[in-house]
N, C-alpha and C. Protein backbone atom coordinates (compact mmCIF):
# COMPACT_ATOMS: atom_id res chain seq x y z
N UNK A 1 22.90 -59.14 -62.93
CA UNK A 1 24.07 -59.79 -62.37
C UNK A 1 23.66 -60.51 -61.09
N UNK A 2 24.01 -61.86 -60.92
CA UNK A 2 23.75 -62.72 -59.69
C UNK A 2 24.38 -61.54 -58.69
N UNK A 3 23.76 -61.97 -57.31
CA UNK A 3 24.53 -60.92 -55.92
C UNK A 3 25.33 -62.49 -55.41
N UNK A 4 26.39 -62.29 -55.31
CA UNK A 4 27.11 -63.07 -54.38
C UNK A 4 27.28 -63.11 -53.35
N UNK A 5 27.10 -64.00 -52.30
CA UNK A 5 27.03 -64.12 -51.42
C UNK A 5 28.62 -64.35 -50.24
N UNK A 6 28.98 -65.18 -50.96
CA UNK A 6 30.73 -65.70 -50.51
C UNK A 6 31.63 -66.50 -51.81
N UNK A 7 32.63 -65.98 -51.76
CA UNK A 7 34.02 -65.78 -53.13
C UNK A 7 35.13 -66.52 -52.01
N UNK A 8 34.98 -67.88 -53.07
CA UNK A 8 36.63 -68.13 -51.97
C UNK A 8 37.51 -68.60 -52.75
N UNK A 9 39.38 -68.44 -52.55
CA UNK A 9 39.89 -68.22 -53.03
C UNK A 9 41.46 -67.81 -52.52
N UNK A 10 42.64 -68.65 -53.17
CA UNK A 10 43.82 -68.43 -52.62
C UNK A 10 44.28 -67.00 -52.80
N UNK A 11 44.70 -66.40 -51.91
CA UNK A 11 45.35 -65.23 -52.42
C UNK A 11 46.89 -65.63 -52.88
N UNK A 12 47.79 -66.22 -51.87
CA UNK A 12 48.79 -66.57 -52.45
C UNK A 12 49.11 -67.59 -53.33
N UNK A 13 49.65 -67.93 -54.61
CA UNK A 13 50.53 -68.19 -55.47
C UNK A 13 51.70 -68.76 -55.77
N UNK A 14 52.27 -69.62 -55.67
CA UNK A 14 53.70 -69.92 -55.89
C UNK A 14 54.28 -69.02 -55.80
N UNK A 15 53.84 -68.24 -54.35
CA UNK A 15 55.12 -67.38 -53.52
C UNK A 15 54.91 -65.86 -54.29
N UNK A 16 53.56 -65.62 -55.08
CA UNK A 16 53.32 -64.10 -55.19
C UNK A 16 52.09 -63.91 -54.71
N UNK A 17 51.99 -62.95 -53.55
CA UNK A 17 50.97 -62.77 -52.72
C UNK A 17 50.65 -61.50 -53.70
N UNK A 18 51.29 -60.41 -54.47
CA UNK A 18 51.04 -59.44 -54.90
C UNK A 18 50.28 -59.45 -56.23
N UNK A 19 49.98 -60.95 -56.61
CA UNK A 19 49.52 -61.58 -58.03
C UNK A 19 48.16 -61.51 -57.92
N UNK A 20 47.76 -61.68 -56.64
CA UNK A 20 46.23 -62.09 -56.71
C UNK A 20 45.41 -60.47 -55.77
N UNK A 21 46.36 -59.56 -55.33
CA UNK A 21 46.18 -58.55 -54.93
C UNK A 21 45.04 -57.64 -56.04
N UNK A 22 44.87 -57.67 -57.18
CA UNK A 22 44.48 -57.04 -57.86
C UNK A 22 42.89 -57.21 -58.13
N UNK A 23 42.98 -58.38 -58.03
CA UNK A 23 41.38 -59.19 -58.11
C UNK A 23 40.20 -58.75 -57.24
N UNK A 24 41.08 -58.70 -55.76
CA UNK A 24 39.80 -57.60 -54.53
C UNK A 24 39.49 -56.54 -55.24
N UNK A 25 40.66 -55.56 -55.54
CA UNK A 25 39.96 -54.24 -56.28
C UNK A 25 39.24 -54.45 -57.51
N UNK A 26 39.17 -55.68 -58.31
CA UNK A 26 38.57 -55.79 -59.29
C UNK A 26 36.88 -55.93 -59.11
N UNK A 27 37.26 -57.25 -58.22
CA UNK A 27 35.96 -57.54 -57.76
C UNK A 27 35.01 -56.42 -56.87
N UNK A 28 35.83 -55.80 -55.95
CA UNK A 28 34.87 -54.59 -55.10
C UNK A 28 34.47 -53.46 -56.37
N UNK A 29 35.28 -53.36 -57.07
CA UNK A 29 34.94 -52.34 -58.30
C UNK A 29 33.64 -52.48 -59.22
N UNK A 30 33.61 -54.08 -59.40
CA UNK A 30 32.77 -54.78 -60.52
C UNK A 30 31.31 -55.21 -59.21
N UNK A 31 31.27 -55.22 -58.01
CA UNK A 31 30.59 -55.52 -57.00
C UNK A 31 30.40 -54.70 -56.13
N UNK A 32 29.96 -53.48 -55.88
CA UNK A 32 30.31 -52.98 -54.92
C UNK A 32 29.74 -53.35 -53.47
N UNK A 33 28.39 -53.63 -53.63
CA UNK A 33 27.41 -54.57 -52.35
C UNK A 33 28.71 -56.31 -51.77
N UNK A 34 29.44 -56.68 -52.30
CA UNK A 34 29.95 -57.78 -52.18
C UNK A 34 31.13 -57.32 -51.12
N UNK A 35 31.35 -58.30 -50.13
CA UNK A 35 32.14 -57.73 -48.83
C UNK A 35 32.91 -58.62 -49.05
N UNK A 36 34.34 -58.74 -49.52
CA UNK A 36 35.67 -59.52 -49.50
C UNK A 36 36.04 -59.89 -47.86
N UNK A 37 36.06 -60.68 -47.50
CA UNK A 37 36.91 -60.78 -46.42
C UNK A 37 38.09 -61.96 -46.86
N UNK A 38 38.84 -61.26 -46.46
CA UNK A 38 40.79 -62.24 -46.58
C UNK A 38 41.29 -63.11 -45.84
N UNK A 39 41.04 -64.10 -45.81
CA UNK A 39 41.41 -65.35 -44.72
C UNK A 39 42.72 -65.51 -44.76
N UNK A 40 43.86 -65.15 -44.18
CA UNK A 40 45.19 -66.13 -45.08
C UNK A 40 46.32 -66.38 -43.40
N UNK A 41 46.87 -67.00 -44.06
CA UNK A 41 47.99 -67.04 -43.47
C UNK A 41 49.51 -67.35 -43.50
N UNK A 42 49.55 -66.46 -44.07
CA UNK A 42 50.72 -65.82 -44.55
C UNK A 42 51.91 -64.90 -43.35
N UNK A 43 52.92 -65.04 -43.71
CA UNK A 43 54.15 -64.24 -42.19
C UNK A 43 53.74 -63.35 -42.24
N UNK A 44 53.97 -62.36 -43.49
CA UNK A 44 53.91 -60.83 -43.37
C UNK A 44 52.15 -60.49 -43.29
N UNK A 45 51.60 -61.26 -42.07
CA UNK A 45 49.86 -60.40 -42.27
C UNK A 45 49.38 -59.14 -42.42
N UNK A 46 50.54 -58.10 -41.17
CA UNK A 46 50.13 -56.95 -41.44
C UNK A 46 50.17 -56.20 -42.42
N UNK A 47 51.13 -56.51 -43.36
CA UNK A 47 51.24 -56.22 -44.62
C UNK A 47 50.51 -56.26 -45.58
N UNK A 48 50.54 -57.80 -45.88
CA UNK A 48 49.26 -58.16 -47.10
C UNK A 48 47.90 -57.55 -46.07
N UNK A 49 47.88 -57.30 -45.71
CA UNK A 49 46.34 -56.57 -44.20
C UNK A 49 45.86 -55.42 -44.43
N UNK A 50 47.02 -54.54 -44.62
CA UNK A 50 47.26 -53.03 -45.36
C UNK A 50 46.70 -53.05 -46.64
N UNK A 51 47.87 -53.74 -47.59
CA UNK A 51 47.64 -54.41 -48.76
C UNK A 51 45.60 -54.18 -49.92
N UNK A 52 45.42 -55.49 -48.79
CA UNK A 52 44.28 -55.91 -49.01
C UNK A 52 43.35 -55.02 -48.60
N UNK A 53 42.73 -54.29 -47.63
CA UNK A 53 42.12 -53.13 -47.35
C UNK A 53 42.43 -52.10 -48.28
N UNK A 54 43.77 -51.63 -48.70
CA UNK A 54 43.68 -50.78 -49.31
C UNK A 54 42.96 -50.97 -50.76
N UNK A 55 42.78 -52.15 -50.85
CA UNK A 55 42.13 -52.58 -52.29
C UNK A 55 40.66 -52.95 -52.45
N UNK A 56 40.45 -52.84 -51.34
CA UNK A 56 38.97 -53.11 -51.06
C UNK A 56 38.05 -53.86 -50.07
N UNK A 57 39.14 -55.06 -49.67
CA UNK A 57 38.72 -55.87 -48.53
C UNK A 57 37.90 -55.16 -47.35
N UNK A 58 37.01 -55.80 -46.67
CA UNK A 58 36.43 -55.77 -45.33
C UNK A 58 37.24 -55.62 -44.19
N UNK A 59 37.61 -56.81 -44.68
CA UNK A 59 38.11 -57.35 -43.21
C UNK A 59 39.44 -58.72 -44.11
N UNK A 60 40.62 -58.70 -43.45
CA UNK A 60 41.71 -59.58 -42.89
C UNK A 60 41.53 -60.18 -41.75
N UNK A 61 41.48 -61.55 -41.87
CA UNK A 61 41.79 -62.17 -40.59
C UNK A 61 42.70 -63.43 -41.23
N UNK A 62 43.18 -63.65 -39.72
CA UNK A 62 44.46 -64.21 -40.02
C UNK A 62 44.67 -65.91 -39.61
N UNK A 63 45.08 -66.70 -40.22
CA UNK A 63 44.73 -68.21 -40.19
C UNK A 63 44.94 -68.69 -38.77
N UNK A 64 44.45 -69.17 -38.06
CA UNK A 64 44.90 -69.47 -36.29
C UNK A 64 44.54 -68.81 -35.23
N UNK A 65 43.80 -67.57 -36.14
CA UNK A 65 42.81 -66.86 -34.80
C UNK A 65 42.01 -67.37 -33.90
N UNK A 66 41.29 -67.10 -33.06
CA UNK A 66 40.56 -67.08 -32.53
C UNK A 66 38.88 -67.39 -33.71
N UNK A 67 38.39 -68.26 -33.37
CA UNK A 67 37.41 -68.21 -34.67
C UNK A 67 36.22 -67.25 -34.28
N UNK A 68 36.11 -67.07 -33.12
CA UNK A 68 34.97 -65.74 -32.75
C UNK A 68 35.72 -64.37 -33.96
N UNK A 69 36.62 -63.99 -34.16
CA UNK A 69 37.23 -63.20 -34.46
C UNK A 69 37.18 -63.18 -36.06
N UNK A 70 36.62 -64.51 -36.79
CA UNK A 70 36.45 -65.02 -37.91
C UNK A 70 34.99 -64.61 -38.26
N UNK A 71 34.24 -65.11 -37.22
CA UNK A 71 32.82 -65.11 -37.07
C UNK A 71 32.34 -63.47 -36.97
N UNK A 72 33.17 -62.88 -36.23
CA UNK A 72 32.76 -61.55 -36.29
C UNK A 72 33.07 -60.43 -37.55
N UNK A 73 33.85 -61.11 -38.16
CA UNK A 73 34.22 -60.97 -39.49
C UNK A 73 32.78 -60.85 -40.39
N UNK A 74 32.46 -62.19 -40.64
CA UNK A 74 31.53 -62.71 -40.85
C UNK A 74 30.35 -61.81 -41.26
N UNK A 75 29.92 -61.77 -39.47
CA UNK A 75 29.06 -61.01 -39.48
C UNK A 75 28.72 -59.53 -39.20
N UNK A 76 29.42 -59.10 -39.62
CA UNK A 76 29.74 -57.46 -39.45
C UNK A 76 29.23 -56.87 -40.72
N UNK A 77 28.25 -55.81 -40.95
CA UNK A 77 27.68 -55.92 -42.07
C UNK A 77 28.58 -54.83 -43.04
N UNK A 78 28.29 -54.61 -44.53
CA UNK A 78 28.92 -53.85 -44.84
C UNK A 78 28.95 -52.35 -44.79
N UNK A 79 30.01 -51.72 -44.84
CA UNK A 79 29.38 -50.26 -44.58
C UNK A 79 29.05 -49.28 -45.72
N UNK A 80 28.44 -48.31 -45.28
CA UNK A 80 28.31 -47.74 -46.79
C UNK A 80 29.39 -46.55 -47.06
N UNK A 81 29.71 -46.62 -48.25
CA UNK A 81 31.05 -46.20 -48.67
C UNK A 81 30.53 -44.70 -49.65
């Protein structure tokens, strides 16, 4: 299996953020070395934030941050689980 490096990708949908929720856990399941991080920006962040971590994500960050805060995202390595 190729190692992937970076997966990008809308999470939201014609207004179902909970549609594409399934795919992180798919992918961290089917990948486990592969580090999701969630770019979005969306109202409810802390939510889909929860959401998304609970499914596998790294890291949430949120559209309009600070881009150090993106970057540290970035580069934060994965941990072992």
């Amino acid at each position: 299996m190729p190692r992937w490096e970076l997966l990008s990708g809308e999470l939201q949908r014609a207004g179902d953020v909970r549609g594409r929720m399934p795919l992180i856990e798919q992918l961290t399941t089917a990948m486990p070395d592969l580090r999701v991080i969630v770019f979005s920006g969306l109202a409810n962040s802390d939510e889909v934030s929860r959401e998304a971590k609970r499914r596998g994500a790294a890291a949430y960050v949120s559209k309009g941050c600070d881009i150090q805060i993106l970057f540290d995202a970035l580069r934060t390595p994965a941990t072992a689980s």
